[in-house]
N, C-alpha and C. Protein backbone atom coordinates (compact mmCIF):
# COMPACT_ATOMS: atom_id res chain seq x y z
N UNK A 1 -15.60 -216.90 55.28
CA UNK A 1 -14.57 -217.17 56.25
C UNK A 1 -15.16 -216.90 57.64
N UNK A 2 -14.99 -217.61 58.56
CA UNK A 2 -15.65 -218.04 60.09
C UNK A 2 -14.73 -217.02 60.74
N UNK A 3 -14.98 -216.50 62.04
CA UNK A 3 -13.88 -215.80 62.79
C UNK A 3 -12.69 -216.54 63.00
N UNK A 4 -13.18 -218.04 63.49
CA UNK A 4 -11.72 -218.90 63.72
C UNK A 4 -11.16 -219.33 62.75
N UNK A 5 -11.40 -219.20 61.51
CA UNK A 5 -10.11 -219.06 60.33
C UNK A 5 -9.19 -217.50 60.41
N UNK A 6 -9.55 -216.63 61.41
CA UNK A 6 -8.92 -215.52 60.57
C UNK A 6 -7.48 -215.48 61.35
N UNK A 7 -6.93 -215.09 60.76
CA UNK A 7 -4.76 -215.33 61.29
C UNK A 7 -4.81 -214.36 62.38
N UNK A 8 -3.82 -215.08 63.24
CA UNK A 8 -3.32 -214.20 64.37
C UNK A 8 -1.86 -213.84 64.16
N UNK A 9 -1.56 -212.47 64.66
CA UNK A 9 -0.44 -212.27 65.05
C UNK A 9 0.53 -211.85 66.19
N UNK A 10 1.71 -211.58 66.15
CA UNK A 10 2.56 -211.55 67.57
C UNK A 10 2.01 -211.39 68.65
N UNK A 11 1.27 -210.10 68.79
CA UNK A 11 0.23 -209.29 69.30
C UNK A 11 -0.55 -210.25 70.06
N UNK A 12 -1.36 -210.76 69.39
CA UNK A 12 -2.43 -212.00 70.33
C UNK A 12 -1.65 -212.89 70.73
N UNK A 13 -0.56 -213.69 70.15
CA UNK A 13 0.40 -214.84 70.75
C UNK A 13 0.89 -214.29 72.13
N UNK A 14 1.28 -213.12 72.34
CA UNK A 14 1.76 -213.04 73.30
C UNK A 14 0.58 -212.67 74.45
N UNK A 15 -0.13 -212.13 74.37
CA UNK A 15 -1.53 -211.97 74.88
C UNK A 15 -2.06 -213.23 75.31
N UNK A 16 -1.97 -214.43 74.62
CA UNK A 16 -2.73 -215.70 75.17
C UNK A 16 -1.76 -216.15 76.05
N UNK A 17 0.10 -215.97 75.98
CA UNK A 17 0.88 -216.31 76.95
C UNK A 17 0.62 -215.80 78.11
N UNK A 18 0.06 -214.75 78.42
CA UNK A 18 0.11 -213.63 79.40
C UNK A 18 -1.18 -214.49 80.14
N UNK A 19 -1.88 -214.52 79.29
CA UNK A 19 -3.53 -215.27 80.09
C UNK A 19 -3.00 -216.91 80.26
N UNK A 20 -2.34 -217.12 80.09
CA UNK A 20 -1.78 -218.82 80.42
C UNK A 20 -1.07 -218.50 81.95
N UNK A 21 -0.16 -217.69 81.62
CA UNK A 21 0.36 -217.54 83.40
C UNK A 21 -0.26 -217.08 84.16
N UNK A 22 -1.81 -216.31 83.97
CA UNK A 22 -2.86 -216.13 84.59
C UNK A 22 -3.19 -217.16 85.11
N UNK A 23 -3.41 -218.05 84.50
CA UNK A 23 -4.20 -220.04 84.46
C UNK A 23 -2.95 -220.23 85.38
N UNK A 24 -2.22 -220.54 85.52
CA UNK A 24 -0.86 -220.90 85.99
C UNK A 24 -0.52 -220.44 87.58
N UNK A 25 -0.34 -219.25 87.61
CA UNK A 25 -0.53 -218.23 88.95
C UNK A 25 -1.81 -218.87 89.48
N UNK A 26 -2.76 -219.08 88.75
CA UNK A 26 -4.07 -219.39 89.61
C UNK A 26 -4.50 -220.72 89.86
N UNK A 27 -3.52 -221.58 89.88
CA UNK A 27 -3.66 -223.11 90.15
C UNK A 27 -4.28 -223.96 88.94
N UNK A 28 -4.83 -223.37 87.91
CA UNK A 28 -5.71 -224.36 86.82
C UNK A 28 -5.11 -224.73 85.94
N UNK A 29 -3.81 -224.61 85.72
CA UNK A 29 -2.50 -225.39 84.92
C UNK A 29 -1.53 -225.64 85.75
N UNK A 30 -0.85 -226.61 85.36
CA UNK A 30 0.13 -227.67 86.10
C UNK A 30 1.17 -226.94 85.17
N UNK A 31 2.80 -226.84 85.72
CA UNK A 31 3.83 -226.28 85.13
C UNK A 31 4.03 -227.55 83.46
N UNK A 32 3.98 -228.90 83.73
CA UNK A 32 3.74 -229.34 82.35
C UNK A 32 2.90 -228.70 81.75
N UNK A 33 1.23 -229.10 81.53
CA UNK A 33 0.24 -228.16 80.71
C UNK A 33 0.45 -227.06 80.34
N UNK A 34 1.19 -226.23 81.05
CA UNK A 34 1.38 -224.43 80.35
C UNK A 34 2.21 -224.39 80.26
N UNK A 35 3.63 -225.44 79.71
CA UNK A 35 4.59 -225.85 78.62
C UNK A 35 3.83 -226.18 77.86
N UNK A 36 3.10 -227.30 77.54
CA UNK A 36 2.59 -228.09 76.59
C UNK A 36 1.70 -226.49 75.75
N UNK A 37 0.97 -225.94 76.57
CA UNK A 37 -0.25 -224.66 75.65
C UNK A 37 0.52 -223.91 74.96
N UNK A 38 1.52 -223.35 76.62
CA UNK A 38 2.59 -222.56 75.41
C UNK A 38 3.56 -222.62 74.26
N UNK A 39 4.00 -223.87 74.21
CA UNK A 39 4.54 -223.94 72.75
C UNK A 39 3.75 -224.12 71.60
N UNK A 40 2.32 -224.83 72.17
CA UNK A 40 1.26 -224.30 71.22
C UNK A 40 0.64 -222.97 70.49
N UNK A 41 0.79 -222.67 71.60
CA UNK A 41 0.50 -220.61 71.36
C UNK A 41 1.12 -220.39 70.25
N UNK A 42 2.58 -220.47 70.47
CA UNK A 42 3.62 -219.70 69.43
C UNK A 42 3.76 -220.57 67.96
N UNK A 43 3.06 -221.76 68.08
CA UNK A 43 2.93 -221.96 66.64
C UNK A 43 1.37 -222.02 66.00
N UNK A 44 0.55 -221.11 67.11
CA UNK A 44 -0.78 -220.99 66.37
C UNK A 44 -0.88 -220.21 65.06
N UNK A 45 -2.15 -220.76 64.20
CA UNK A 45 -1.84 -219.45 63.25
C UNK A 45 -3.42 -219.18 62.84
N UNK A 46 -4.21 -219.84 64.29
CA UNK A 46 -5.76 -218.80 63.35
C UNK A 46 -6.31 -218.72 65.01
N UNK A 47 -7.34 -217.51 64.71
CA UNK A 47 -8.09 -217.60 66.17
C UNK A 47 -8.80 -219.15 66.86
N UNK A 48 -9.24 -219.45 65.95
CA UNK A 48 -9.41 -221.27 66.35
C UNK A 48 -8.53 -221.95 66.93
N UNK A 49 -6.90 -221.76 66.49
CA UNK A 49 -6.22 -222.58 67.32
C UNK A 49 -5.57 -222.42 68.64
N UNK A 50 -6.03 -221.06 69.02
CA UNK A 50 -5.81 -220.38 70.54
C UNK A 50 -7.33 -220.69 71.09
N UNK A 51 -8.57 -220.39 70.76
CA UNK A 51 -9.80 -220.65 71.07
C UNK A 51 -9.24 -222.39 71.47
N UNK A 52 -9.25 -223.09 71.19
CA UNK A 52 -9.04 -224.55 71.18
C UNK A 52 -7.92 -224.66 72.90
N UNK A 53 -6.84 -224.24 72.94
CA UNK A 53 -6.08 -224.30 74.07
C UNK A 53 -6.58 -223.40 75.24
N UNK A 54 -7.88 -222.57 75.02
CA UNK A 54 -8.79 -222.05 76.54
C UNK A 54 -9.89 -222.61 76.60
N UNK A 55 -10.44 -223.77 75.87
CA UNK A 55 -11.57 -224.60 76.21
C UNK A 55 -12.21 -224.80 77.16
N UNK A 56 -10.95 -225.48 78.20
CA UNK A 56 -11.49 -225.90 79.28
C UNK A 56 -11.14 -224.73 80.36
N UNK A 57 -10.98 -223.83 79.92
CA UNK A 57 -10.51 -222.98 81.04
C UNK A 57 -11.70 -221.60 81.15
N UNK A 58 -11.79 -221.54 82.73
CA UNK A 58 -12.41 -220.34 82.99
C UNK A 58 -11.86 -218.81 82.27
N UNK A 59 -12.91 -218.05 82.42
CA UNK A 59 -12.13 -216.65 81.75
C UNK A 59 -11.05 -216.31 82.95
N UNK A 60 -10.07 -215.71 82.61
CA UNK A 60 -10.14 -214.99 81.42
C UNK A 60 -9.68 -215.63 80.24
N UNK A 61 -10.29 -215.17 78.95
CA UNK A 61 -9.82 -216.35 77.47
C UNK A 61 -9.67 -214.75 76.35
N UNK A 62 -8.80 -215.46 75.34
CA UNK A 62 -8.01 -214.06 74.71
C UNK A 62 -9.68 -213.85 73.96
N UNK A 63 -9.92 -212.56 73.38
CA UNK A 63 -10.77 -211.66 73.11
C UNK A 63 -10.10 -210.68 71.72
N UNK A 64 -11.09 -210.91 70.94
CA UNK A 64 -10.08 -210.17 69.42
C UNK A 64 -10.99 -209.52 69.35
N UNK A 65 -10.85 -208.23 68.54
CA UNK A 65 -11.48 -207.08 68.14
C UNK A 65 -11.75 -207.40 66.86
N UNK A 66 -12.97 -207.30 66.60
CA UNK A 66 -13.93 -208.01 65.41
C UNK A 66 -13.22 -207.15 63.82
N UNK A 67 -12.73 -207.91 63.08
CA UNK A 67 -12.41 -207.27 61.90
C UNK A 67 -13.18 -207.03 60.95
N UNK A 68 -12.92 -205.76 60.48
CA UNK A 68 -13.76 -204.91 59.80
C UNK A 68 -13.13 -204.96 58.31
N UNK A 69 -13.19 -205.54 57.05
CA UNK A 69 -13.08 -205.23 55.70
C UNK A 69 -12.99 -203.83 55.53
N UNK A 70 -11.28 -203.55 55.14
CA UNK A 70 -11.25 -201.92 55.03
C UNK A 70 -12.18 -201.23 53.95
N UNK A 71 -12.90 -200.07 54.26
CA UNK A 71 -13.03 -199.16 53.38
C UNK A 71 -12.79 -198.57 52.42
N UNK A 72 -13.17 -198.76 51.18
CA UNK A 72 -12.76 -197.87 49.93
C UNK A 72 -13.22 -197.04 49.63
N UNK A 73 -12.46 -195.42 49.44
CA UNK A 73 -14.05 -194.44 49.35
C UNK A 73 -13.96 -195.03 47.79
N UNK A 74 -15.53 -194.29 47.76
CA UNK A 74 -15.91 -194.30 46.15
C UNK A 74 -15.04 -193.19 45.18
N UNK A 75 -15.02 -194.10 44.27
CA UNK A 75 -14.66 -193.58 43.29
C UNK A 75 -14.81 -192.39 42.68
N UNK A 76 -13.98 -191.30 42.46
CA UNK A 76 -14.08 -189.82 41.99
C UNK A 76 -14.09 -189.82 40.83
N UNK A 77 -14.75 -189.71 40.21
CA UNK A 77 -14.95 -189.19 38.40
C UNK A 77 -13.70 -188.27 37.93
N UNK A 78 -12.63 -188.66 37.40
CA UNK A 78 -12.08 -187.69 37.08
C UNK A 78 -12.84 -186.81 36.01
N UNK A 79 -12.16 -185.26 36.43
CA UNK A 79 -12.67 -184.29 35.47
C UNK A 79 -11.68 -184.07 34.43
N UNK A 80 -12.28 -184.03 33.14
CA UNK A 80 -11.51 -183.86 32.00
C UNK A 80 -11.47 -182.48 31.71
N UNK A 81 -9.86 -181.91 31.25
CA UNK A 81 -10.37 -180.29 31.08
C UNK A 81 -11.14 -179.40 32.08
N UNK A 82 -11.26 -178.19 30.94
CA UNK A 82 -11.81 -177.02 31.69
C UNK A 82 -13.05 -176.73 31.62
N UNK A 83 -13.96 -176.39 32.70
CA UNK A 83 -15.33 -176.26 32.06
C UNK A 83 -15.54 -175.64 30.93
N UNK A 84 -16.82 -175.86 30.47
CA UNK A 84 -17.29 -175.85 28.88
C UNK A 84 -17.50 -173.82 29.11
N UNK A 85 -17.56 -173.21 30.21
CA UNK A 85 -17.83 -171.68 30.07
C UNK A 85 -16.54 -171.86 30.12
N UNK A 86 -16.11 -171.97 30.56
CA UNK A 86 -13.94 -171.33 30.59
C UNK A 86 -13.74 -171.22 29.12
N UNK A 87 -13.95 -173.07 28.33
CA UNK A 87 -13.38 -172.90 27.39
C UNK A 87 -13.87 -171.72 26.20
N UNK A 88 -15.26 -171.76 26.38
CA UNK A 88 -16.09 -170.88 24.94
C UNK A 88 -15.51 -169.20 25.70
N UNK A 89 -15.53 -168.58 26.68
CA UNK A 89 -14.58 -167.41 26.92
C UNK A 89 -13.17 -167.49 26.13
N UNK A 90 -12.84 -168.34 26.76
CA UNK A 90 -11.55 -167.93 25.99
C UNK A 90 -11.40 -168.23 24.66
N UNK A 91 -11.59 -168.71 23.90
CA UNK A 91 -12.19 -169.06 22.44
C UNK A 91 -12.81 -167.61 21.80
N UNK A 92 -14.00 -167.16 22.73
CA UNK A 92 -14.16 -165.66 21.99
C UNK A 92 -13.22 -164.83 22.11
N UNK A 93 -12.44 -164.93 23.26
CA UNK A 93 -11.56 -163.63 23.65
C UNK A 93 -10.01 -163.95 22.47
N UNK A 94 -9.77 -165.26 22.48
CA UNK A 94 -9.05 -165.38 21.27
C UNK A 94 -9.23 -164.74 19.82
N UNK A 95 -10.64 -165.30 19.45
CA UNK A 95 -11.05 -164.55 18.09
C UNK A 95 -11.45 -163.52 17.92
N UNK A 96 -11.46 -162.54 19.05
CA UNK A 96 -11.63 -161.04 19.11
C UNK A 96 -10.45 -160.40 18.89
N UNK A 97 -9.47 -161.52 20.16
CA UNK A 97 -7.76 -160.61 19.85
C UNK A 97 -7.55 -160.97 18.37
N UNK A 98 -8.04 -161.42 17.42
CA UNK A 98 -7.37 -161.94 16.08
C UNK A 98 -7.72 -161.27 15.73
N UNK A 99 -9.16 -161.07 15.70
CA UNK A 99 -10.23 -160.00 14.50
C UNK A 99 -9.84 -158.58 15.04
N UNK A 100 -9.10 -158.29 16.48
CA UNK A 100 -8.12 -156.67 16.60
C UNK A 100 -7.58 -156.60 15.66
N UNK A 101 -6.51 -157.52 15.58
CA UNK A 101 -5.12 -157.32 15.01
C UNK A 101 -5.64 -157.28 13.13
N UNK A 102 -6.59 -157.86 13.17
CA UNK A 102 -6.44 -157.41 11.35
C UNK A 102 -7.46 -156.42 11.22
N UNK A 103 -8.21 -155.84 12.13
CA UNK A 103 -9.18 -154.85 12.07
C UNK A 103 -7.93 -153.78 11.89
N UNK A 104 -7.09 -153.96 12.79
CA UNK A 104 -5.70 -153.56 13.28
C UNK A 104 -5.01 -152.46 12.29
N UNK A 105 -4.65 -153.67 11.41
CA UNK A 105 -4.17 -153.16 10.06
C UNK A 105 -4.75 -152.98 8.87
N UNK A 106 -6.58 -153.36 8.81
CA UNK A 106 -6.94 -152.73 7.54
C UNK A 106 -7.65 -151.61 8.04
N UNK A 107 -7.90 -150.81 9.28
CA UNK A 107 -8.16 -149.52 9.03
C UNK A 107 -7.13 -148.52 9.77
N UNK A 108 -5.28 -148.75 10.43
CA UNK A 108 -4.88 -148.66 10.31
C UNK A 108 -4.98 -147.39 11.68
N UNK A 109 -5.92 -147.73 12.74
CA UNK A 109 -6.29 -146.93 13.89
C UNK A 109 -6.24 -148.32 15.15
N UNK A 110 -5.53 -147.71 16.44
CA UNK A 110 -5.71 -148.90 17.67
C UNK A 110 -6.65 -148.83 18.35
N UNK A 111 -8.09 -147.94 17.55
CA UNK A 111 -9.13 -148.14 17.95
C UNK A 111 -9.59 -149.49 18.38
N UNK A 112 -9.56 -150.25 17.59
CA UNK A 112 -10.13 -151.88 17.14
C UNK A 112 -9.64 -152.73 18.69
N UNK A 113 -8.52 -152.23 19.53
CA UNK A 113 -8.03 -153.47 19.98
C UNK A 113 -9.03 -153.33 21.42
N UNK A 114 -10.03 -151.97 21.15
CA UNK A 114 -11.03 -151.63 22.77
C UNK A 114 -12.13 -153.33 22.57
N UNK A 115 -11.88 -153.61 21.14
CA UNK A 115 -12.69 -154.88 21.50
C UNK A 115 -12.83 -156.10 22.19
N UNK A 116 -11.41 -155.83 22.74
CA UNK A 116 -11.22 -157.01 23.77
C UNK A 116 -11.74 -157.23 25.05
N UNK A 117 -11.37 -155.78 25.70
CA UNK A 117 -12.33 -155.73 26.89
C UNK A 117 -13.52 -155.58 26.97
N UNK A 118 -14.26 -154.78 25.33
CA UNK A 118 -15.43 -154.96 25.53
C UNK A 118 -16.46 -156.55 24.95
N UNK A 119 -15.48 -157.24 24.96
CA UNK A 119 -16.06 -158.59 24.32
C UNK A 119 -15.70 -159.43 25.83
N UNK A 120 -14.59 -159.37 27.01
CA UNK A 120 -14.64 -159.72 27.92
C UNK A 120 -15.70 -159.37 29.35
N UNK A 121 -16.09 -157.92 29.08
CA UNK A 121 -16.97 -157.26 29.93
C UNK A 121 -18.42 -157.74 29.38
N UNK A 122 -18.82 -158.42 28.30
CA UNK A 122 -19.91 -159.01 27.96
C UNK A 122 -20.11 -160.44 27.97
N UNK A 123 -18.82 -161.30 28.18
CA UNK A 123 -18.80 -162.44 28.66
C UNK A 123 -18.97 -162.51 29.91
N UNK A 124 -18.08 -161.93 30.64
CA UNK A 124 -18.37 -161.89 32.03
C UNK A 124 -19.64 -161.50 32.82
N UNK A 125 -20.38 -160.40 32.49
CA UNK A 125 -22.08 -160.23 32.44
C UNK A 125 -22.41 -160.95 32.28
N UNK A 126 -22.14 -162.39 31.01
CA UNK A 126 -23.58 -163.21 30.77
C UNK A 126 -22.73 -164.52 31.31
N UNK A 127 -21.62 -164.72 32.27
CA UNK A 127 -21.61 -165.58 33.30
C UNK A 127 -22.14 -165.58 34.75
N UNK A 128 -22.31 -163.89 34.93
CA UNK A 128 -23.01 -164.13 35.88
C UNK A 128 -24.32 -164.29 35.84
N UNK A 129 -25.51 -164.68 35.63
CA UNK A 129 -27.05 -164.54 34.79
C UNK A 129 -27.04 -166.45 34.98
């Protein structure tokens, strides 16, 4: 696609009116001709067909700000779950609290349940390393 295919809107229509009564005020259109441009203006619909009605005319001529194809950021990987250390912690600290509770009741002392923190205080050591 060429610049003069790309669509104009309100914005520039009224902008090329504004530079027509410029032409107008300044003797280089006749009150017919800048009837005749301006009802052209308002049914333009690409930069070509306003480019086309300042041809013959000195500047000033309407001026568009070059369009830019928006930006997409890239794509983020979603993350699935919890990291793979989160999950294997808590997985041991699960099967420690289990292996308390029946250590629990077959020797029938709450000795057994110090294994939790000491099975968390040895995970946590060998996350930091």
């Amino acid at each position: 696609m060429s610049e003069r295919d790309i669509r104009i809107g309100d914005a520039e229509r009224e902008h090329a009116l504004e530079l027509l009564g410029t032409h107008l005020g300044e003797g280089r259109l006749t009150v017919d001709e800048y009837g005749d441009r301006s009802a052209r203006v308002t049914t333009a619909k690409t930069r070509g067909d306003l480019y086309a009605l300042f041809a013959d005319l000195p500047a000033p001529r309407p001026r568009f700000t070059r369009v830019e194809p928006p930006v997409t950021p890239p794509a983020v990987a979603a993350r699935r779950g919890f990291p793979l250390e989160f999950r294997v912690s808590t997985a041991a600290v699960t099967a420690v609290a289990i292996v308390s509770v029946v250590l629990f009741f077959l020797a029938k002392t709450p000795l057994v349940f110090l294994l939790i923190p000491a099975v968390m205080l040895l995970i946590g050591r060998m996350g930091r390393r």
